[in-house]
C-alpha atoms as a PDB file:
ATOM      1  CA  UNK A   1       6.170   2.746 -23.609  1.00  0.00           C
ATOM      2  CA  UNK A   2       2.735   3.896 -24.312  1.00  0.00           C
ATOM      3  CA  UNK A   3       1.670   7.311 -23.154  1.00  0.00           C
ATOM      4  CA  UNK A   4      -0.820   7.354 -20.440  1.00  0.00           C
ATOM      5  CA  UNK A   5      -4.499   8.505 -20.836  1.00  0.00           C
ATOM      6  CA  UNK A   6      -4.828  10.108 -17.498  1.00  0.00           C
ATOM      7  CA  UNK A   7      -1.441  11.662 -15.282  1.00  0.00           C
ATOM      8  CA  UNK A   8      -0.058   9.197 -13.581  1.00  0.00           C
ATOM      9  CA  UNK A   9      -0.751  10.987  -9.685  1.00  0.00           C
ATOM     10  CA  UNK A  10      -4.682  11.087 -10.375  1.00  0.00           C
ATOM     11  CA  UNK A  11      -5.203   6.938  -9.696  1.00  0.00           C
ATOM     12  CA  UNK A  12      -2.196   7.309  -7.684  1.00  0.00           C
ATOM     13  CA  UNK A  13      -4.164   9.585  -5.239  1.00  0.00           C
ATOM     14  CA  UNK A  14      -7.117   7.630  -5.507  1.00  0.00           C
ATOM     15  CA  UNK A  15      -5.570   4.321  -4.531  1.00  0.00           C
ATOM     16  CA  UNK A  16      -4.352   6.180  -1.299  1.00  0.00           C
ATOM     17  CA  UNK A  17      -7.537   7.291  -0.086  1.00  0.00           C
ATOM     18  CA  UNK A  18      -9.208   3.911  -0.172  1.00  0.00           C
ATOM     19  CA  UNK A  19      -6.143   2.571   1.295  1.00  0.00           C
ATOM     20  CA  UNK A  20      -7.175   4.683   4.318  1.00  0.00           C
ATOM     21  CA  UNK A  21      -9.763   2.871   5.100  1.00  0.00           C
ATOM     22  CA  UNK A  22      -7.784  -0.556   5.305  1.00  0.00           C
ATOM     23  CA  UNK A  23      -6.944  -0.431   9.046  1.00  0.00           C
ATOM     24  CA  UNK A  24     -10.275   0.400   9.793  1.00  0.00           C
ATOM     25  CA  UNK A  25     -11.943  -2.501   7.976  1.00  0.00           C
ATOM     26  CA  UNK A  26      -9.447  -4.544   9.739  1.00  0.00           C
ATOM     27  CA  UNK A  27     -10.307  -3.572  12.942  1.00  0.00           C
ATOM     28  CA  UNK A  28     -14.234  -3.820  12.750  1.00  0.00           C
ATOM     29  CA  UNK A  29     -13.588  -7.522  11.412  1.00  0.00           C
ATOM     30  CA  UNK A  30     -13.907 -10.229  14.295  1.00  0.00           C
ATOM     31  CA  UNK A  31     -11.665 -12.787  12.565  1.00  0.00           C
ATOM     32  CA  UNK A  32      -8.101 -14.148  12.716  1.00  0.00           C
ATOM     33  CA  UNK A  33      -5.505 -11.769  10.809  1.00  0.00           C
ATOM     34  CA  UNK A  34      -4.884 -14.803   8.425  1.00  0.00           C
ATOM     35  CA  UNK A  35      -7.981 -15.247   7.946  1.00  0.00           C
ATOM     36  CA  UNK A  36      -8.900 -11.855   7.442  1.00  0.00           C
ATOM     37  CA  UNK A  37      -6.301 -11.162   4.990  1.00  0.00           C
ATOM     38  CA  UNK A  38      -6.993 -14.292   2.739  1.00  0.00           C
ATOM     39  CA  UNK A  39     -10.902 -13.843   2.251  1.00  0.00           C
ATOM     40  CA  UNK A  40      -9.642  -9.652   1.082  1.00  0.00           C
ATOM     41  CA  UNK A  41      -7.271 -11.754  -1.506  1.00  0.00           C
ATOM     42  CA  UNK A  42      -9.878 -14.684  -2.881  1.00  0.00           C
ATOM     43  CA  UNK A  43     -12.838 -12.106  -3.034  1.00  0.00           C
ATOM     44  CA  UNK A  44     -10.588  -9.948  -5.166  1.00  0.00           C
ATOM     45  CA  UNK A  45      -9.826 -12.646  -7.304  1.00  0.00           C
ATOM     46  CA  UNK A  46     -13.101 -13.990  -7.482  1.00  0.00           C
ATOM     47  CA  UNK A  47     -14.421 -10.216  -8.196  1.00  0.00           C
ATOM     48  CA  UNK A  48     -11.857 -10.087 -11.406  1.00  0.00           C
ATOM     49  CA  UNK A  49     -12.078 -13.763 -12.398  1.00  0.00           C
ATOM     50  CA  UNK A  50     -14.712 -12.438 -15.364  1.00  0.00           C
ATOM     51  CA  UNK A  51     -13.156 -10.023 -16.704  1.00  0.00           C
ATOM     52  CA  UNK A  52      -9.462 -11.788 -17.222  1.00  0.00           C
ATOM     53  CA  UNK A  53     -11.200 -15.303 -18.790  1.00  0.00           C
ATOM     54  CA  UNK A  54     -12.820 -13.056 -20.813  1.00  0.00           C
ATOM     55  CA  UNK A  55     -10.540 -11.005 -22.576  1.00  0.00           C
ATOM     56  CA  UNK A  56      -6.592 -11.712 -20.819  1.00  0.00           C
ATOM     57  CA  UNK A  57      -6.340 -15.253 -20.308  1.00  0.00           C
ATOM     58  CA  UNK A  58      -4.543 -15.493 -23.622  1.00  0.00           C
ATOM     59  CA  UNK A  59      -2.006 -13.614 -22.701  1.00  0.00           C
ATOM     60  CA  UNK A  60      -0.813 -15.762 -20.144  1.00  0.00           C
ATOM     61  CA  UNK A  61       1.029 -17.841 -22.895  1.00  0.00           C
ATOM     62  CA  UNK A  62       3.193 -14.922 -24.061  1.00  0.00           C
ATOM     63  CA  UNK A  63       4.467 -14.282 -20.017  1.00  0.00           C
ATOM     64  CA  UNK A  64       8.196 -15.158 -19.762  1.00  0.00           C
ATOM     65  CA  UNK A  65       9.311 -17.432 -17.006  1.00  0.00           C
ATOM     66  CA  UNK A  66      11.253 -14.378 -15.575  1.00  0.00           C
ATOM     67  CA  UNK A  67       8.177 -12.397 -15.287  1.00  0.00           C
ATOM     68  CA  UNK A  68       6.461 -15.766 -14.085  1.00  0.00           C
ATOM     69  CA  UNK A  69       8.835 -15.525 -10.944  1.00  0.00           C
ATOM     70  CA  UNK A  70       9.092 -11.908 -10.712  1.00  0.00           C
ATOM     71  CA  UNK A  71       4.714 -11.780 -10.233  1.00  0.00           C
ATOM     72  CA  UNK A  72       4.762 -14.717  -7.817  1.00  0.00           C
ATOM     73  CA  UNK A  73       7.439 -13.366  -5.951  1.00  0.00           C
ATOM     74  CA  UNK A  74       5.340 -10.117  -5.527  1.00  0.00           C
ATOM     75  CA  UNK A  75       2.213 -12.146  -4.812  1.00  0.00           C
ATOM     76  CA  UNK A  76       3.962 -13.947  -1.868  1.00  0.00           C
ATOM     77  CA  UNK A  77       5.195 -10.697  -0.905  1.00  0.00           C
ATOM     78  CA  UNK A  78       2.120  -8.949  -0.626  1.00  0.00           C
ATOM     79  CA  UNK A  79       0.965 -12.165   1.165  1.00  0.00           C
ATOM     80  CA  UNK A  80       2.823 -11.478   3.910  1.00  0.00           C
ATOM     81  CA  UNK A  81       2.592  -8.035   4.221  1.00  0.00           C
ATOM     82  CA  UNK A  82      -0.973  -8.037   4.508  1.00  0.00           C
ATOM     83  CA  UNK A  83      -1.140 -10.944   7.074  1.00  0.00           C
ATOM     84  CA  UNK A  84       2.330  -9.134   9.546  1.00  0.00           C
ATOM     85  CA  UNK A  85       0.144  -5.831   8.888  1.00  0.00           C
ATOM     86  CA  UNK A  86      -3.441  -7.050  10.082  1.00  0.00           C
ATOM     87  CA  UNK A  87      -1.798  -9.041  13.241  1.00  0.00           C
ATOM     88  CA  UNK A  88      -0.072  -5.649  14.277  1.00  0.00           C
ATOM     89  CA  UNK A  89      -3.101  -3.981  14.713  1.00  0.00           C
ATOM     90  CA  UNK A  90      -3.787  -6.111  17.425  1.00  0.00           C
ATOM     91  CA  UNK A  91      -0.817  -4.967  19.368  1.00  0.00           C
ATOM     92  CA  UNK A  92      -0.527  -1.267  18.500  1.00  0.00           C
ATOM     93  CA  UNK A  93      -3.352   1.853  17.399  1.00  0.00           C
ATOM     94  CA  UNK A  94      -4.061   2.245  13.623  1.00  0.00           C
ATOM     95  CA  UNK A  95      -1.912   5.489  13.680  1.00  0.00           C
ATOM     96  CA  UNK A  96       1.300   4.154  14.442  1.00  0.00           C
ATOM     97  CA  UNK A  97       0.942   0.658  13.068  1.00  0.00           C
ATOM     98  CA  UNK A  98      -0.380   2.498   9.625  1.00  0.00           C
ATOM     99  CA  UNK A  99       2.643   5.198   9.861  1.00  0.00           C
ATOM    100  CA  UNK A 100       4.893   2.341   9.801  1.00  0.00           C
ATOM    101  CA  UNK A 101       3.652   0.059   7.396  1.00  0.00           C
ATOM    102  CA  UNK A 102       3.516   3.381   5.010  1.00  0.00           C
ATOM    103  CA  UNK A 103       7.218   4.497   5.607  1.00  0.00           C
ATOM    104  CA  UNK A 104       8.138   2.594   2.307  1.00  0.00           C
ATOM    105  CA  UNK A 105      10.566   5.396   0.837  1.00  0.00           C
ATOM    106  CA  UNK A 106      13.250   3.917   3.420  1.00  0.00           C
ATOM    107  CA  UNK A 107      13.629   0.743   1.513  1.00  0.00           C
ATOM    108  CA  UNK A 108      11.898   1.795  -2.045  1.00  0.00           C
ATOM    109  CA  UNK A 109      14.898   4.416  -2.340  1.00  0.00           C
ATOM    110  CA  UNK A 110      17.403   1.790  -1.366  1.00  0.00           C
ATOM    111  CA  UNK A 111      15.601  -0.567  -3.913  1.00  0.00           C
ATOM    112  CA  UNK A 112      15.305   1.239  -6.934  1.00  0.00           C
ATOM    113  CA  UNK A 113      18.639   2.420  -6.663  1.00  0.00           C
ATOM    114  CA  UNK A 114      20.130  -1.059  -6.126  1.00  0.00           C
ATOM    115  CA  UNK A 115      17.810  -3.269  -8.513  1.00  0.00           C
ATOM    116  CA  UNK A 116      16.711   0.212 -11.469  1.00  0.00           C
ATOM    117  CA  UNK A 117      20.194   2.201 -10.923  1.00  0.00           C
ATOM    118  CA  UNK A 118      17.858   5.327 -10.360  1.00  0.00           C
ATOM    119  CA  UNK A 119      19.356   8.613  -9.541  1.00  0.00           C
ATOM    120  CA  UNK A 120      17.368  10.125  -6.475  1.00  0.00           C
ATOM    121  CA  UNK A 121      17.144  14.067  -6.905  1.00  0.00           C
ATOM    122  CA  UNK A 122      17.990  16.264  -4.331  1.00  0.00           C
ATOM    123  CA  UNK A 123      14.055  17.246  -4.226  1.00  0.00           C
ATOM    124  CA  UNK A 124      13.132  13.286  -3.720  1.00  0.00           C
ATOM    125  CA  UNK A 125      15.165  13.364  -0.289  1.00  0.00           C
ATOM    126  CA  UNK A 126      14.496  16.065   0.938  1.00  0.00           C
ATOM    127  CA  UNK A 127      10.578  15.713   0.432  1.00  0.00           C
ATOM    128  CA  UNK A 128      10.587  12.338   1.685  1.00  0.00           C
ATOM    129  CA  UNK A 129      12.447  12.923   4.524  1.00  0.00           C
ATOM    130  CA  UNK A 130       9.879  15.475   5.757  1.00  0.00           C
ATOM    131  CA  UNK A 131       7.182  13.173   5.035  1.00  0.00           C
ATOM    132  CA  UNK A 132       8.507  10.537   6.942  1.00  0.00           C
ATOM    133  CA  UNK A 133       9.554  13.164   9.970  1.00  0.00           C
ATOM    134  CA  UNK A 134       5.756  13.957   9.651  1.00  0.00           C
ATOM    135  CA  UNK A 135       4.540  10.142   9.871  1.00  0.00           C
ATOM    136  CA  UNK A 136       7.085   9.693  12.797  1.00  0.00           C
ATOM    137  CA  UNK A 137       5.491  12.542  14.930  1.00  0.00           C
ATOM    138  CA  UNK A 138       2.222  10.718  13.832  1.00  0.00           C
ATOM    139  CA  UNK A 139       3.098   7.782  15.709  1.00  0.00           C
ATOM    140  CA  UNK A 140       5.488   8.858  18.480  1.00  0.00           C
ATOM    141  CA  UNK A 141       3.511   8.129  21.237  1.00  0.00           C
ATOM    142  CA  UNK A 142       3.301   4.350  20.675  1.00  0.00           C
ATOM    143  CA  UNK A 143       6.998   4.310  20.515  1.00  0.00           C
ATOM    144  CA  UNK A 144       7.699   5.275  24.131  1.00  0.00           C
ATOM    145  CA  UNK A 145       5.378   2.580  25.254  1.00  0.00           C
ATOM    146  CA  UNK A 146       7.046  -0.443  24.500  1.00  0.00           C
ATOM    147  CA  UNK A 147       5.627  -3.713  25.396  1.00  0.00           C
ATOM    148  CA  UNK A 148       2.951  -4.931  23.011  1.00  0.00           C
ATOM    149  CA  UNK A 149       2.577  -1.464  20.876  1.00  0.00           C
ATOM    150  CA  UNK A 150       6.167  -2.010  20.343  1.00  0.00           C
ATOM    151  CA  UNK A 151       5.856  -5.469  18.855  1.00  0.00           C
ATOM    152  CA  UNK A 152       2.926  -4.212  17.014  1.00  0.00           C
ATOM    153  CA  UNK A 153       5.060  -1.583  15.886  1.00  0.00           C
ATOM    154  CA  UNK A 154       7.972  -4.176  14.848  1.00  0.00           C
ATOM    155  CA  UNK A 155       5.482  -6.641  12.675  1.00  0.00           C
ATOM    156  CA  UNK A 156       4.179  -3.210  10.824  1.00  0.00           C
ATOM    157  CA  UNK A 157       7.765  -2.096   9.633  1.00  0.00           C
ATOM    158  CA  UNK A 158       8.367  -5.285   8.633  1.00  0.00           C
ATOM    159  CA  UNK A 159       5.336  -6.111   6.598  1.00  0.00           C
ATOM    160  CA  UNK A 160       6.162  -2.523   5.074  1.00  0.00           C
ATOM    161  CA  UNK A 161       9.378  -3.811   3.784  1.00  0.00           C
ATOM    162  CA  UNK A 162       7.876  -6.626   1.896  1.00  0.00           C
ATOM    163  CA  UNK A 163       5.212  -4.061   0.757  1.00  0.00           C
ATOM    164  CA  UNK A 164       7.856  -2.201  -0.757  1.00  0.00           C
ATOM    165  CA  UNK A 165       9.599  -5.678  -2.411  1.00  0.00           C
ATOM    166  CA  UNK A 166       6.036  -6.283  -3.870  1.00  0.00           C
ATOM    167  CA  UNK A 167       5.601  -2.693  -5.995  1.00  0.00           C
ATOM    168  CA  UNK A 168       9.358  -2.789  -6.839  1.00  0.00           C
ATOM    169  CA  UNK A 169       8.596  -6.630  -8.753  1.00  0.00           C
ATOM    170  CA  UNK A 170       5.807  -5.209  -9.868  1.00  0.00           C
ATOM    171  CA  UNK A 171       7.943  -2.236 -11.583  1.00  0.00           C
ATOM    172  CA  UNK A 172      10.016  -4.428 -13.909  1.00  0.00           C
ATOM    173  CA  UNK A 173       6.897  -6.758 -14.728  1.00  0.00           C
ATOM    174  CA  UNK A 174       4.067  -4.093 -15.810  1.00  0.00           C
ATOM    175  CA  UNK A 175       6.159  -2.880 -18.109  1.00  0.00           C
ATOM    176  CA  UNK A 176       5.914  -6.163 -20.131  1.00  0.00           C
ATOM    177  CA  UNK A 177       2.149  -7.291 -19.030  1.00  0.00           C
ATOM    178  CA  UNK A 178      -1.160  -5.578 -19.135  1.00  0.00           C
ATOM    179  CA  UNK A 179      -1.930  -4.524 -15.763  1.00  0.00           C
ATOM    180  CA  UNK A 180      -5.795  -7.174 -15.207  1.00  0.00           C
ATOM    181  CA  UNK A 181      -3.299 -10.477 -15.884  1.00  0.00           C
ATOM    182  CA  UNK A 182      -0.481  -9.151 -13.616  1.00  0.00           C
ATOM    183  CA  UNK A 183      -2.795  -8.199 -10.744  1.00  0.00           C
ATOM    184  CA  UNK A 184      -4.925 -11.381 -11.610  1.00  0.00           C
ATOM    185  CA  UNK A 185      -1.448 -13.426 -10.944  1.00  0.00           C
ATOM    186  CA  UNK A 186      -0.711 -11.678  -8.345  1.00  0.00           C
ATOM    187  CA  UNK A 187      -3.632 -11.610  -6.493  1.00  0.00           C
ATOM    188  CA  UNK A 188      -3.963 -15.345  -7.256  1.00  0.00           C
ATOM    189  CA  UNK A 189      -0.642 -16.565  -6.232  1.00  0.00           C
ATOM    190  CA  UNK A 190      -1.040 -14.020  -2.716  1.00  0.00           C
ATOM    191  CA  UNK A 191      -4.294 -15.750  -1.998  1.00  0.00           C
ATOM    192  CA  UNK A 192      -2.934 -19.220  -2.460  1.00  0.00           C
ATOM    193  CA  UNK A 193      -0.010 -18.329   0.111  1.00  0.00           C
ATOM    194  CA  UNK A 194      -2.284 -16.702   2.525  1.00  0.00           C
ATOM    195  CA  UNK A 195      -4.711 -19.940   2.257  1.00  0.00           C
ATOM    196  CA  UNK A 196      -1.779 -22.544   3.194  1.00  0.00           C
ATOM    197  CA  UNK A 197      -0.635 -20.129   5.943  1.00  0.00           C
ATOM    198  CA  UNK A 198      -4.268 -19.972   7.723  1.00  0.00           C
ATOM    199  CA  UNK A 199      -4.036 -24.077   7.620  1.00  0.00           C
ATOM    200  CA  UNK A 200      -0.904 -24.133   8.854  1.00  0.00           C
ATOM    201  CA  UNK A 201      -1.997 -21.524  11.940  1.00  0.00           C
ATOM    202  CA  UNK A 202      -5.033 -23.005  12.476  1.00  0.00           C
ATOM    203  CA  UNK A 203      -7.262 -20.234  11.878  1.00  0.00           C
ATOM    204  CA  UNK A 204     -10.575 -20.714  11.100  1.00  0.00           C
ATOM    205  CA  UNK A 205     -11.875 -20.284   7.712  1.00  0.00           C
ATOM    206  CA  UNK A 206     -15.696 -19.530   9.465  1.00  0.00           C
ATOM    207  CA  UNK A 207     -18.439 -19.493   9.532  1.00  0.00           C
ATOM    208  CA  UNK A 208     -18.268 -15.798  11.136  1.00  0.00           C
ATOM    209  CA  UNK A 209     -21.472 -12.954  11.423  1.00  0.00           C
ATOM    210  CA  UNK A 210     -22.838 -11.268   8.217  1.00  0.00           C
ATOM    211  CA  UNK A 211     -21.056  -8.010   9.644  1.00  0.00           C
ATOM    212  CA  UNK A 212     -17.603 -10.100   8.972  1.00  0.00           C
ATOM    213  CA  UNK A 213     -18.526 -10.481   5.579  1.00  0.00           C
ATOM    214  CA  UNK A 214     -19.452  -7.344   4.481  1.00  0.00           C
ATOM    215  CA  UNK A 215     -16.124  -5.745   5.782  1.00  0.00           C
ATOM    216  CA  UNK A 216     -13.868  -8.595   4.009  1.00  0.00           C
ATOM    217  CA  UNK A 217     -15.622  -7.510   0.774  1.00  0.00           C
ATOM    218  CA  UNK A 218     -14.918  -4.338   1.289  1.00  0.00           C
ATOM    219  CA  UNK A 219     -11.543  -4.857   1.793  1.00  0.00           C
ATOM    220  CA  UNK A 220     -11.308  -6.597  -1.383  1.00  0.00           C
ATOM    221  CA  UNK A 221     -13.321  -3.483  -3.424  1.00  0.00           C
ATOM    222  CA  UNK A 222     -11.802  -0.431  -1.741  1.00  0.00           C
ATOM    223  CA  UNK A 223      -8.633  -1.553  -0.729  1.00  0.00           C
ATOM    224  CA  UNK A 224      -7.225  -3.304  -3.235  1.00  0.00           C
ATOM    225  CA  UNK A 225      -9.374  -2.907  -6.401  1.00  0.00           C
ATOM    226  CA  UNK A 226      -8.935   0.863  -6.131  1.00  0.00           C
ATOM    227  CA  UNK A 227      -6.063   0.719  -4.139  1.00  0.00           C
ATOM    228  CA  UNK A 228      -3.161  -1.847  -5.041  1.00  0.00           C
ATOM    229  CA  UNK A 229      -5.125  -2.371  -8.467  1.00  0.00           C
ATOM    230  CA  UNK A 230      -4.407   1.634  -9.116  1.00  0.00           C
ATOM    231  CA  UNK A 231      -0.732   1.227  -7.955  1.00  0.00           C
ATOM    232  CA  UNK A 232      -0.130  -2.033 -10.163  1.00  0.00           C
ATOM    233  CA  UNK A 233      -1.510   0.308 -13.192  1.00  0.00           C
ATOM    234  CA  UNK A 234       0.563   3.289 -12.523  1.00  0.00           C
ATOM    235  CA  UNK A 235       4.276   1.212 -12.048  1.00  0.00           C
ATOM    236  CA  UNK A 236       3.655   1.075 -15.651  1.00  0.00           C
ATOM    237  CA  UNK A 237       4.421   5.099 -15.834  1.00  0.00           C
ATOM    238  CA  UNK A 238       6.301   5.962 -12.523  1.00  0.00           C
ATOM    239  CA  UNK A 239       8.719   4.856 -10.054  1.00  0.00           C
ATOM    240  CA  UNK A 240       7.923   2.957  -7.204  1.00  0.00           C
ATOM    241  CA  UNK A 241       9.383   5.787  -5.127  1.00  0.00           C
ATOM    242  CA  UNK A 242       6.227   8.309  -6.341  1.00  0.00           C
ATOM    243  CA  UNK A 243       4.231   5.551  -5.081  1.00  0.00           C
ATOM    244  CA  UNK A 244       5.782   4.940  -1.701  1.00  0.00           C
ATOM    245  CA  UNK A 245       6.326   8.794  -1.025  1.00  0.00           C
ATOM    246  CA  UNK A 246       2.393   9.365  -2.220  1.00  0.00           C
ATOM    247  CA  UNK A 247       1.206   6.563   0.230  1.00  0.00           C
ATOM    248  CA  UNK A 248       2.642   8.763   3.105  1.00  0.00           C
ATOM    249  CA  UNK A 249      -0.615  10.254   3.129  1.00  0.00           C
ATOM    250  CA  UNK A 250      -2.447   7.254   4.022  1.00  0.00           C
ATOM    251  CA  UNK A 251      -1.511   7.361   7.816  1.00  0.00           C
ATOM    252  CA  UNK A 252      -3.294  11.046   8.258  1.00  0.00           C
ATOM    253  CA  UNK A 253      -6.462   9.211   6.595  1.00  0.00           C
ATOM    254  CA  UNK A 254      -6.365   6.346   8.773  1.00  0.00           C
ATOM    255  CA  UNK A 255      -5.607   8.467  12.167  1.00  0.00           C
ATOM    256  CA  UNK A 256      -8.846  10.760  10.727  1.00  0.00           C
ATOM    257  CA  UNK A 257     -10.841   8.131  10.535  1.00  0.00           C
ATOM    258  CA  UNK A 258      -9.627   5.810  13.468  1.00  0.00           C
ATOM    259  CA  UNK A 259     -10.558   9.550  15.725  1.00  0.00           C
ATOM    260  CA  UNK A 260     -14.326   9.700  14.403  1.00  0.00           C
ATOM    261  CA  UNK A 261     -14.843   5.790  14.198  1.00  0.00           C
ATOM    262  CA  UNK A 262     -12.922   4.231  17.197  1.00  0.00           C
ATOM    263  CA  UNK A 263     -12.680   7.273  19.423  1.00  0.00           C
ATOM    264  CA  UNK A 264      -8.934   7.107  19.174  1.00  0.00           C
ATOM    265  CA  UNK A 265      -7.739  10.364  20.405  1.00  0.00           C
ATOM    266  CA  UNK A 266      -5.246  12.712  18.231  1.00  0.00           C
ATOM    267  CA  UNK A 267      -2.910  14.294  19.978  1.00  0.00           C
ATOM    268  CA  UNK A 268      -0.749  17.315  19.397  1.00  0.00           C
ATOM    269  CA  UNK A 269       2.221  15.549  17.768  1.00  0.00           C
ATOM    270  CA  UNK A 270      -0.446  13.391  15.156  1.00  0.00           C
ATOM    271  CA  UNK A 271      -2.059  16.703  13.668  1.00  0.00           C
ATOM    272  CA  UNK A 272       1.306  18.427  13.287  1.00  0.00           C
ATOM    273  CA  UNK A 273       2.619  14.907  11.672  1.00  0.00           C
ATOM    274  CA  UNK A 274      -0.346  15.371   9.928  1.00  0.00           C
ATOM    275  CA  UNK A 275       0.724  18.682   8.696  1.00  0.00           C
ATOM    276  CA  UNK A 276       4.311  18.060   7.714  1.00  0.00           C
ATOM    277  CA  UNK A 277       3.802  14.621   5.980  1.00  0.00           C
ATOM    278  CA  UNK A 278       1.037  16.629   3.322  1.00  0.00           C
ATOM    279  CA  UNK A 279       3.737  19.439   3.017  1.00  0.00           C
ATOM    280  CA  UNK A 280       6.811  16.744   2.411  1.00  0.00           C
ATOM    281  CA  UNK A 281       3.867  15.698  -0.266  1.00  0.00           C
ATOM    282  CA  UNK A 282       3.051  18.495  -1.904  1.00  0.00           C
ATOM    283  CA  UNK A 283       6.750  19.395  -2.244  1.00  0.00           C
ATOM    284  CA  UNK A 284       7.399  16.130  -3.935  1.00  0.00           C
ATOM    285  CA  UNK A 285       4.605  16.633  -6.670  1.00  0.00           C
ATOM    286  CA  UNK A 286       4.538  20.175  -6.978  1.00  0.00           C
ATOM    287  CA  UNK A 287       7.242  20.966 -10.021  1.00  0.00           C
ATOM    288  CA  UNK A 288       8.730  23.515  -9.335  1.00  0.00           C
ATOM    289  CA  UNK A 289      10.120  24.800 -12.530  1.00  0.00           C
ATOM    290  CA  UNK A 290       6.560  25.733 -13.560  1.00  0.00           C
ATOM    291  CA  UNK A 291       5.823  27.425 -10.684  1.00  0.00           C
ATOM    292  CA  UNK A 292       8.676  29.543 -11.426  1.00  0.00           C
ATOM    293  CA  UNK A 293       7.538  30.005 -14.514  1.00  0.00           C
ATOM    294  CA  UNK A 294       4.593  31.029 -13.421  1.00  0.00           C
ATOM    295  CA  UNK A 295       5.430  33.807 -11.290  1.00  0.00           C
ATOM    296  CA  UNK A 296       8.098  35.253 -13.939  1.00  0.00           C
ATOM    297  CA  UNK A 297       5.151  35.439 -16.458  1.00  0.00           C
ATOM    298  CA  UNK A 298       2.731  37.409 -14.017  1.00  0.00           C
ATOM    299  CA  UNK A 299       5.750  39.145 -13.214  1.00  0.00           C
ATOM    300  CA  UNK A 300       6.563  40.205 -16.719  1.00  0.00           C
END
């Protein structure tokens, strides 16, 4: 496997910051969650159409039927996470429904060990289970409500399982394909299901206010160009457990910016969540071999 130009955790980082702003597009958009979640899809495709006719559509030919099903698999998969994820934010607050939707180290653990036979390190438990403590505490207010925040809550764990199913497919196939024709598939085959999904629903495909617009496009640019488009390029280097432990962040983003945008109050519990979700973080990226190394030189 080819080295890469930049560390892996730069374009990781990245792609969680714009993710932050997800819920929020989401909930300044007027339309259907279908709906919503198919024009993000079809603008991204439409936004990369150039560049793979250009220069990738020949490699389409040298994709194996395995990796065929393995990409449309994933693109299904990320169909209906974004479509579970968008209707529970009409139930539940962008903290908690965000929180849950991010706790992916629960089933990416489970998945690379079962599907990659990867070892989890002592250090890979322990700073994921602080980080998800941390998101917990973010979100533990909606959980002794019950009622609609809890169903909200319900549809955003389960559209962060299939989340999770979508990077792990994704981990075997990058490895083979360049990463503009596997998020091209992707994409495509995601926006296809979405599309067949808002016809069966009977959500409307428009027309809707300029405002509506402007916010699906942005979900297709920020989102998932630098977002899921940064992830796709980085399971070509790293686990999908780096990913899913690094996206833990996204929640304190999305609470941050659901306070200063939607006047939705932080409470005591959030900012400590806050707190211990960057520490489970940092733990997991800091290497701390180095640091030791570090501290013996000044020593010396």
């Amino acid at each position: 496997m080819d080295k890469p130009t930049i560390h892996p955790y730069i374009p990781i980082m990245i792609g969680v910051i714009t993710l932050a702003f997800s819920a929020i597009f989401v909930k300044l958009v007027s339309a259907d969650s279908g709906v919503t979640a198919f024009y993000r899809m079809f603008f991204s495709v439409l936004i990369m159409a150039p560049a793979f006719l250009l220069k990738y559509r020949h490699e389409v030919k040298a994709i194996s039927k395995k990796d065929w099903l393995f990409s449309a698999v994933a693109g299904v998969f990320l169909a209906f996470h974004f479509i579970l994820w968008f209707e529970s934010l009409n139930y539940t607050s962008v903290a908690s429904s965000t929180v849950l939707v991010t706790l992916q180290p629960l089933f990416a653990f489970a998945g690379t060990y079962l599907f990659f036979k990867e070892k989890l390190t002592a250090k890979t438990i322990i700073s994921g289970a602080i980080a998800i403590g941390g998101s917990v505490l973010i979100s533990w207010g909606d959980f002794r409500l019950g009622g609609d925040a809890f169903f909200g809550d319900m549809l955003a764990l389960i559209a962060c399982g299939l989340i999770t199913g979508y990077l792990l497919f994704g981990q075997d196939v990058r490895k083979r394909i360049s990463l503009v024709t596997y998020t091209f598939i992707v994409y495509s085959v995601s926006t296809v299901a979405i599309f067949f999904y808002v016809l069966a629903s009977g959500e409307s495909f428009g027309p809707y206010p300029a405002a509506d617009w402007f916010w699906f496009a942005m979900l297709a640019i920020l989102p998932n160009l630098f977002g899921h488009t940064l992830f796709n390029w980085s399971l070509r280097y790293v686990s999908t457990n780096v990913i899913s432990i690094a996206i833990l962040f996204e929640p304190v983003g999305a609470a941050v910016l659901a306070y200063y945008i939607f006047q939705e109050s932080l409470i005591t519990t959030q900012v400590v969540g806050g707190l211990v979700v960057l520490a489970g973080i940092t733990l997991f990226v800091v290497d701390g071999r180095k640091i030791r190394k570090l501290f013996i030189r000044k020593g010396a």
